[in-house]
Each structure stands twice: as C-alpha cells, then as structure tokens.
N, C-alpha and C. Protein backbone atom coordinates (compact mmCIF):
# COMPACT_ATOMS: atom_id res chain seq x y z
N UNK A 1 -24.07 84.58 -224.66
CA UNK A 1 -22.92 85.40 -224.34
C UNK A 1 -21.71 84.99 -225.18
N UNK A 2 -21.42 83.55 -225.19
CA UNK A 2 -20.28 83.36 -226.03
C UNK A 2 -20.69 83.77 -227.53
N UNK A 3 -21.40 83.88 -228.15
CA UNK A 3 -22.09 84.43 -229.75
C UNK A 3 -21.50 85.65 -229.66
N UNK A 4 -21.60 86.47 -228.57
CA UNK A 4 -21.97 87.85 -228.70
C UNK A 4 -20.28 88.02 -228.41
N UNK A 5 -19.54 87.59 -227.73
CA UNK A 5 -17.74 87.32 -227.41
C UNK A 5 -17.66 87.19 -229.16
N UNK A 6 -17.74 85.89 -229.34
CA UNK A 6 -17.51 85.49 -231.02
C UNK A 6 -17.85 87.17 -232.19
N UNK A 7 -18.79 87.25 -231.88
CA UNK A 7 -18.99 88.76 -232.76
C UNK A 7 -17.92 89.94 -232.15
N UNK A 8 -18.33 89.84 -231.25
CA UNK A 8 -17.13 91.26 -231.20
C UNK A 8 -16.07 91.01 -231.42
N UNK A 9 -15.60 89.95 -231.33
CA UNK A 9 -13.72 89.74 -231.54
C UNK A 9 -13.47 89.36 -232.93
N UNK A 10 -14.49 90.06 -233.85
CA UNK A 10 -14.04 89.17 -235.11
C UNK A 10 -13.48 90.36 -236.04
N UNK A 11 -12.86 91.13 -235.46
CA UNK A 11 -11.53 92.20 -236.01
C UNK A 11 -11.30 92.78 -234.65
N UNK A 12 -9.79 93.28 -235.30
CA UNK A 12 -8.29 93.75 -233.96
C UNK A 12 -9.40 95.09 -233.39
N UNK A 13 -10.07 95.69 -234.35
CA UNK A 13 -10.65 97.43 -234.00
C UNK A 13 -11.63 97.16 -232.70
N UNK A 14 -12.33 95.78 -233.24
CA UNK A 14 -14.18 96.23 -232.08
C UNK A 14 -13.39 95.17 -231.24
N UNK A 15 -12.25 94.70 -231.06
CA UNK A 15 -11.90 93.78 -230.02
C UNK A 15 -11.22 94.79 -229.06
N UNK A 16 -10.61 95.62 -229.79
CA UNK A 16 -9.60 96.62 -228.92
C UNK A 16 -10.70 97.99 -228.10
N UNK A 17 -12.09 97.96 -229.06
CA UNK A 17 -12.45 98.43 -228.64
C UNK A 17 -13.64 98.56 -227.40
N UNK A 18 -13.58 97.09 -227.52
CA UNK A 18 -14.46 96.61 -225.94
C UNK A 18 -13.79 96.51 -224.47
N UNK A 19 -12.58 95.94 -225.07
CA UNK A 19 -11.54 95.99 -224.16
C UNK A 19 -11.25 97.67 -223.25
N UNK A 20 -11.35 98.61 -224.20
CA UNK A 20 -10.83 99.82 -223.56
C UNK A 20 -12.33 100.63 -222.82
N UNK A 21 -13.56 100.08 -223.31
CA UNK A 21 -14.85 100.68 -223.31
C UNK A 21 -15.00 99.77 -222.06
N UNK A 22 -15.06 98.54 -221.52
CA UNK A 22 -15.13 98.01 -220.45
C UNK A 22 -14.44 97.73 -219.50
N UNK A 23 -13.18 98.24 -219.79
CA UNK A 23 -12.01 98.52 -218.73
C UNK A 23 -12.29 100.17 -217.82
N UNK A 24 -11.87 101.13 -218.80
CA UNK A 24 -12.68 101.97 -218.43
C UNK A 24 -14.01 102.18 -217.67
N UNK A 25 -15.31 101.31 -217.61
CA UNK A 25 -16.08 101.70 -216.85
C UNK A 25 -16.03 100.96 -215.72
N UNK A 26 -15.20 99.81 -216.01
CA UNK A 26 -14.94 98.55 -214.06
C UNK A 26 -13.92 99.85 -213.59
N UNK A 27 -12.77 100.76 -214.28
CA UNK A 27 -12.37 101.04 -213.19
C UNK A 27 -12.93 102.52 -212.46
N UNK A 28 -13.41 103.15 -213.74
CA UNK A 28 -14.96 104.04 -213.40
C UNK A 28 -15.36 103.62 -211.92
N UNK A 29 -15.71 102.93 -212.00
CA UNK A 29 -17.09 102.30 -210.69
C UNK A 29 -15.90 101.69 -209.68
N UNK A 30 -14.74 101.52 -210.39
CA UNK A 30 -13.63 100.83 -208.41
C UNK A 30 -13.49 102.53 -207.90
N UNK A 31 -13.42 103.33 -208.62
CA UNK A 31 -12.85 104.47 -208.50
C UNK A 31 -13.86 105.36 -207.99
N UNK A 32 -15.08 106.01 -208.22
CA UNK A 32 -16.02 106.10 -207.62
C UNK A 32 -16.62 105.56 -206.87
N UNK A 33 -17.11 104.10 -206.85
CA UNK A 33 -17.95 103.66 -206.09
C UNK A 33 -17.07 103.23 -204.35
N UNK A 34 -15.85 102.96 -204.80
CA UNK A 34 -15.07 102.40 -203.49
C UNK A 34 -13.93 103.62 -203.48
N UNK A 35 -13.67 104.66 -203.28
CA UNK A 35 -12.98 105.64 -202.77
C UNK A 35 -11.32 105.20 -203.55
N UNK A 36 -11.15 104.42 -204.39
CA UNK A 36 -9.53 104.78 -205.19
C UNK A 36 -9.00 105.27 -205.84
N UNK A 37 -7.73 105.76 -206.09
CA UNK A 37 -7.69 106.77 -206.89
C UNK A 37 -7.32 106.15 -208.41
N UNK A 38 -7.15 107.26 -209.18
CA UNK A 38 -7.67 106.53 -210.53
C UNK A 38 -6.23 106.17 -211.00
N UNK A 39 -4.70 106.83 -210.50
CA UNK A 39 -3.77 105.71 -210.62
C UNK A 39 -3.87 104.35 -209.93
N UNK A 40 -4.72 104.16 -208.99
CA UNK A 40 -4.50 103.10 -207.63
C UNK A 40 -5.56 101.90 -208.61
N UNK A 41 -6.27 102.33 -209.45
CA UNK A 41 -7.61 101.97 -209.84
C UNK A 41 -6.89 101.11 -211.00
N UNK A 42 -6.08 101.81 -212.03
CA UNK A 42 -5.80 101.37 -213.25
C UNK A 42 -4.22 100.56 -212.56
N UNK A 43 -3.96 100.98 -212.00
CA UNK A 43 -2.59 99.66 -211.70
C UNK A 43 -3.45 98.38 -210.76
N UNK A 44 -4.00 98.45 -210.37
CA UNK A 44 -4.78 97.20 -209.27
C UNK A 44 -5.54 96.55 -210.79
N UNK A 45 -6.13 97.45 -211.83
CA UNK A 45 -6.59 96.81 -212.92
C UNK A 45 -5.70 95.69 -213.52
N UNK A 46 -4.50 96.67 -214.20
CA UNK A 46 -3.43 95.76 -214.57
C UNK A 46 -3.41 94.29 -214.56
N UNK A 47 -2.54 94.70 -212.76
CA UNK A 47 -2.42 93.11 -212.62
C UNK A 47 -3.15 92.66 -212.55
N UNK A 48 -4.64 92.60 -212.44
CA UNK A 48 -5.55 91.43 -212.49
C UNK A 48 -5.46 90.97 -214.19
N UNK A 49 -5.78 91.83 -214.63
CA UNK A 49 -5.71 91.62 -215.85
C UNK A 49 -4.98 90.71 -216.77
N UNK A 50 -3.70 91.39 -216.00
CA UNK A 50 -2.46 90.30 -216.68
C UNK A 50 -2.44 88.84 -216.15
N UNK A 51 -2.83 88.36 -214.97
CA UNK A 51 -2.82 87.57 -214.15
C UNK A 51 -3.87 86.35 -214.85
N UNK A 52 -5.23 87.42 -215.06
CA UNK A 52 -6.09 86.31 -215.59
C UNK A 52 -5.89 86.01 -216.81
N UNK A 53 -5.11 87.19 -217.26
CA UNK A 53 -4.94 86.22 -218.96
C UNK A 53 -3.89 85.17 -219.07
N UNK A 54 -3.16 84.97 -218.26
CA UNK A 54 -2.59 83.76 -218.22
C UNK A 54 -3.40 82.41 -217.65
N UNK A 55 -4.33 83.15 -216.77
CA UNK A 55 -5.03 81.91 -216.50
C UNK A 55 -6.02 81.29 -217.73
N UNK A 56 -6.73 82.00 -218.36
CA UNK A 56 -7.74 82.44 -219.39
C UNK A 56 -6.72 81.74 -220.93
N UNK A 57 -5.85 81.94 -221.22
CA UNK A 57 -5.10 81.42 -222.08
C UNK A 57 -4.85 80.06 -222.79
N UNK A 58 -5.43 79.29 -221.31
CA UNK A 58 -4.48 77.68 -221.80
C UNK A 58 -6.32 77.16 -222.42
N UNK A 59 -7.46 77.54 -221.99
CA UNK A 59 -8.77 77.48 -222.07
C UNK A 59 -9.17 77.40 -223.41
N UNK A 60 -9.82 76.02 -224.18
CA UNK A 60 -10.09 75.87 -225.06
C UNK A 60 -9.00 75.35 -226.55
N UNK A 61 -7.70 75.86 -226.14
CA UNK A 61 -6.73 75.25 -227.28
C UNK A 61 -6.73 73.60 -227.18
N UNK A 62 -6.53 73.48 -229.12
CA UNK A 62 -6.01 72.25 -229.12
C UNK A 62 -4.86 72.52 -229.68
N UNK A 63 -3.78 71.62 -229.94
CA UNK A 63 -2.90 71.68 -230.46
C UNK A 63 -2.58 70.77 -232.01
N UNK A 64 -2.04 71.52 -232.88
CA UNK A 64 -1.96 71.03 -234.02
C UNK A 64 -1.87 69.67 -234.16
N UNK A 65 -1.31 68.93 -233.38
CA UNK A 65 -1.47 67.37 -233.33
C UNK A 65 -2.57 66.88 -233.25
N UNK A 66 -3.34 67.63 -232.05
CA UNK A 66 -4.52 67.12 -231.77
C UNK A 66 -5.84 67.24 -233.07
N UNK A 67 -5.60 68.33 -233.90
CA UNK A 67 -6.37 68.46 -234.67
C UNK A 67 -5.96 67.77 -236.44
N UNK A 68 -4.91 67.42 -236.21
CA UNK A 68 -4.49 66.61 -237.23
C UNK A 68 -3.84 67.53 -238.74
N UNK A 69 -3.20 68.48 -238.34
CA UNK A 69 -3.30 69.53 -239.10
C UNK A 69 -1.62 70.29 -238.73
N UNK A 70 -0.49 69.22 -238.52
CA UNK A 70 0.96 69.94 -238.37
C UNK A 70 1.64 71.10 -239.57
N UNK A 71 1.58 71.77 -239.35
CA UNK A 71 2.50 73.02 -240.08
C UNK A 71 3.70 72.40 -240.19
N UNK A 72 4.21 72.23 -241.45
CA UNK A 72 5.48 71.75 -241.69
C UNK A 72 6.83 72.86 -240.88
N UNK A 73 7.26 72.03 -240.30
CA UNK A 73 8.78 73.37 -239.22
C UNK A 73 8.12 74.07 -238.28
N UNK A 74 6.81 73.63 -237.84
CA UNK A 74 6.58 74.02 -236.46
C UNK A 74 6.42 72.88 -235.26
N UNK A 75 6.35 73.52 -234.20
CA UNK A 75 6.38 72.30 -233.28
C UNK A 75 5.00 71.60 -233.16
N UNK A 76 4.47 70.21 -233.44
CA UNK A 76 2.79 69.70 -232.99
C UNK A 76 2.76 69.98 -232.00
N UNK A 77 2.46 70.58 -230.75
CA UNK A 77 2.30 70.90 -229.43
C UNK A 77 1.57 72.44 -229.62
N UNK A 78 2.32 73.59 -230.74
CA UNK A 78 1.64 74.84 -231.04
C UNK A 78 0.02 74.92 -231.21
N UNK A 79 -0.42 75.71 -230.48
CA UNK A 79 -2.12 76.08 -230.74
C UNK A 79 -2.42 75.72 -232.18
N UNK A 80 -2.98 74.73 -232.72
CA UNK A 80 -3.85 75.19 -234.38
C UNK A 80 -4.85 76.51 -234.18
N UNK A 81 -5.40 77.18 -233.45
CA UNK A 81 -6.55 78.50 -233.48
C UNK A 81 -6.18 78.90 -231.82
N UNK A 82 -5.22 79.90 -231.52
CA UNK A 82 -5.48 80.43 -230.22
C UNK A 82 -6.53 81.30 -229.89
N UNK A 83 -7.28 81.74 -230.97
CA UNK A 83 -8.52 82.68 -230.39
C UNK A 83 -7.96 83.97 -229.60
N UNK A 84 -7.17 84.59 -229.67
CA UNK A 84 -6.41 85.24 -228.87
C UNK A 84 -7.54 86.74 -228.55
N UNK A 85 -7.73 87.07 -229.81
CA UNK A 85 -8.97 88.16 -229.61
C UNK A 85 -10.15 87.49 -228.67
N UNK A 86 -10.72 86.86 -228.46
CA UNK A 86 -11.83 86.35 -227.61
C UNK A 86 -11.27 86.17 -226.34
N UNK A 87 -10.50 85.52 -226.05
CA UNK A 87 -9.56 85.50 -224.76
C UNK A 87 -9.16 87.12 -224.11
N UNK A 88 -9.09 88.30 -224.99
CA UNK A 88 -9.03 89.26 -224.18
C UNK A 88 -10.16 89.53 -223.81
N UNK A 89 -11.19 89.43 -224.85
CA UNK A 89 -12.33 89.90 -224.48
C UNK A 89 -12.77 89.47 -222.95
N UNK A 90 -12.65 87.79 -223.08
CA UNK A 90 -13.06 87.40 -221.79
C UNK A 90 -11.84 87.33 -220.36
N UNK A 91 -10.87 88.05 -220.75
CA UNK A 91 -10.04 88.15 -219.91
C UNK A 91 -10.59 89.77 -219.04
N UNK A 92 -11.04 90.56 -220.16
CA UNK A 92 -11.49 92.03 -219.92
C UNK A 92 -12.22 92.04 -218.65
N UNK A 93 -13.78 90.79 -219.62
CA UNK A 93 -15.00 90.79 -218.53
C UNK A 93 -14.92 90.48 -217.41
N UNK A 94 -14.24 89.25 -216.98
CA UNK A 94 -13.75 88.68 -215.47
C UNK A 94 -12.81 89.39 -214.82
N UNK A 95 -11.84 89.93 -215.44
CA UNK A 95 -11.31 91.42 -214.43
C UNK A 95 -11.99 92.38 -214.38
N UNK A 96 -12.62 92.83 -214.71
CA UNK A 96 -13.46 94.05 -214.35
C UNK A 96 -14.30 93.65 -213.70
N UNK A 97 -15.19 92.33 -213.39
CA UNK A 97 -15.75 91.55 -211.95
C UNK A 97 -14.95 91.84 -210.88
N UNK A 98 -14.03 90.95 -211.47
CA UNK A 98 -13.00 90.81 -210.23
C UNK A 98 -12.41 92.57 -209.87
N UNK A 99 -12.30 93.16 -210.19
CA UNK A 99 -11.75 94.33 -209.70
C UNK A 99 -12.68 94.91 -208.93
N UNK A 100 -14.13 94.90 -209.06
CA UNK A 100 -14.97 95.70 -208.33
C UNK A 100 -15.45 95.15 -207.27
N UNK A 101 -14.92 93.82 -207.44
CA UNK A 101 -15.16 92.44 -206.04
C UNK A 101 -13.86 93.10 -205.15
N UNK A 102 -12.76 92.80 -205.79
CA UNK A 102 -10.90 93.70 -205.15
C UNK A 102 -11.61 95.22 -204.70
N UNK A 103 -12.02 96.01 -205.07
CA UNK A 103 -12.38 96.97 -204.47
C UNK A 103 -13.33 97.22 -203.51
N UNK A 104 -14.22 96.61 -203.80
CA UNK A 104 -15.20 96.66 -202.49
C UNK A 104 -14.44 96.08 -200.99
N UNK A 105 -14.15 94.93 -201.53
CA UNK A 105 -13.18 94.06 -200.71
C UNK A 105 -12.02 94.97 -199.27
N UNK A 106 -11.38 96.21 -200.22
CA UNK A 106 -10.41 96.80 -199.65
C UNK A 106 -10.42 97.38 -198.13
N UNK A 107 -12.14 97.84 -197.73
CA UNK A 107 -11.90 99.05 -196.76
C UNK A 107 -12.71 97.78 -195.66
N UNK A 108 -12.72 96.73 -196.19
CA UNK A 108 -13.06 95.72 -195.04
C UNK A 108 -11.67 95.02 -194.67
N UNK A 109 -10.81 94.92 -195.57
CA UNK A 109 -9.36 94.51 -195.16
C UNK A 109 -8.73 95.42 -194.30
N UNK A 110 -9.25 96.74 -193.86
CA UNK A 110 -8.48 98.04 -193.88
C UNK A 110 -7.66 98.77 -194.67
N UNK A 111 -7.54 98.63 -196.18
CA UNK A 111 -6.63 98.68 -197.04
C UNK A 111 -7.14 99.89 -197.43
C-alpha cells in the first residue's frame, strides 16, 4: 500500500486526482448508504479531513538538522522532505474511513 501511495503522489495531477476520485465516493456511500444530505455529507467530510491532516502531518518528517543537510537562511528545525502529496493522499484514505464510520455512527446517536 505505501508503494502504491508513493506512485500516485508522484505529480500535483494523479495526487489531486485521487484525492477528488476517493473523496467523492466515501461521501457517495455517507450519502446514500446512511440517509445525509450531500451538503451535510461534504461539510462533515471537510472537517474530518482538515482535522486529520493536521494529525497526519507531523508523521514521518525529519528536520534539516536531523538529516544533516541546513539550507543556508532557513531555520534547522524546517522539514528537509515534507512529502506533502502523500500525506493528502493518506489523509484522503483515513477520512473517507472515518466518515463512513461518522455516518453510520449518526442514527445510533440520534443525530
């Protein structure tokens, strides 16, 4: 799975375009399968979304110090490789879990 993350994120196009191809079908299936509507679907997406990519973010960086490799006039503490394309990717996949887990979830909360 991480190979197949590594391949797709290796340009902005097939990264942007997994992202919108698998967003689209988690909220497909919150939206059909659990009765929400498809504004209720894509904002409940959102914030997960945004939420886990902050969590998903700090995962795997080293920092230019650590790798021995300071950019002259930047701070050693800055990412040397944030991977930032792979991080959406896997920010995508675990919200769109998590959303259809949040949706099923809802009509047992009474929500």
């Amino acid at each position: 799975m991480i190979n197949v993350v590594k391949a797709l994120s290796g340009s902005f196009w097939s990264t942007l375009a997994v992202v919108v191809v698998v967003s689209a079908i988690a909220v497909a299936v919150a939206v059909n399968g659990f009765d929400l509507k498809v504004s209720g679907g894509l904002a409940l997406y959102f914030v997960i979304w945004w939420i886990l990519l902050f969590a998903v973010l700090p995962f795997g960086v080293r920092s230019q110090a650590e790798t021995g490799e300071v950019i002259r006039g930047s701070e050693p503490g800055a990412p040397a490789l944030p991977a930032l394309r792979e991080k959406a990717i896997w920010t995508t996949l675990v919200a769109s879990v998590v959303l259809v887990i949040v949706a099923a979830v809802f009509p047992l909360a009474g929500l």
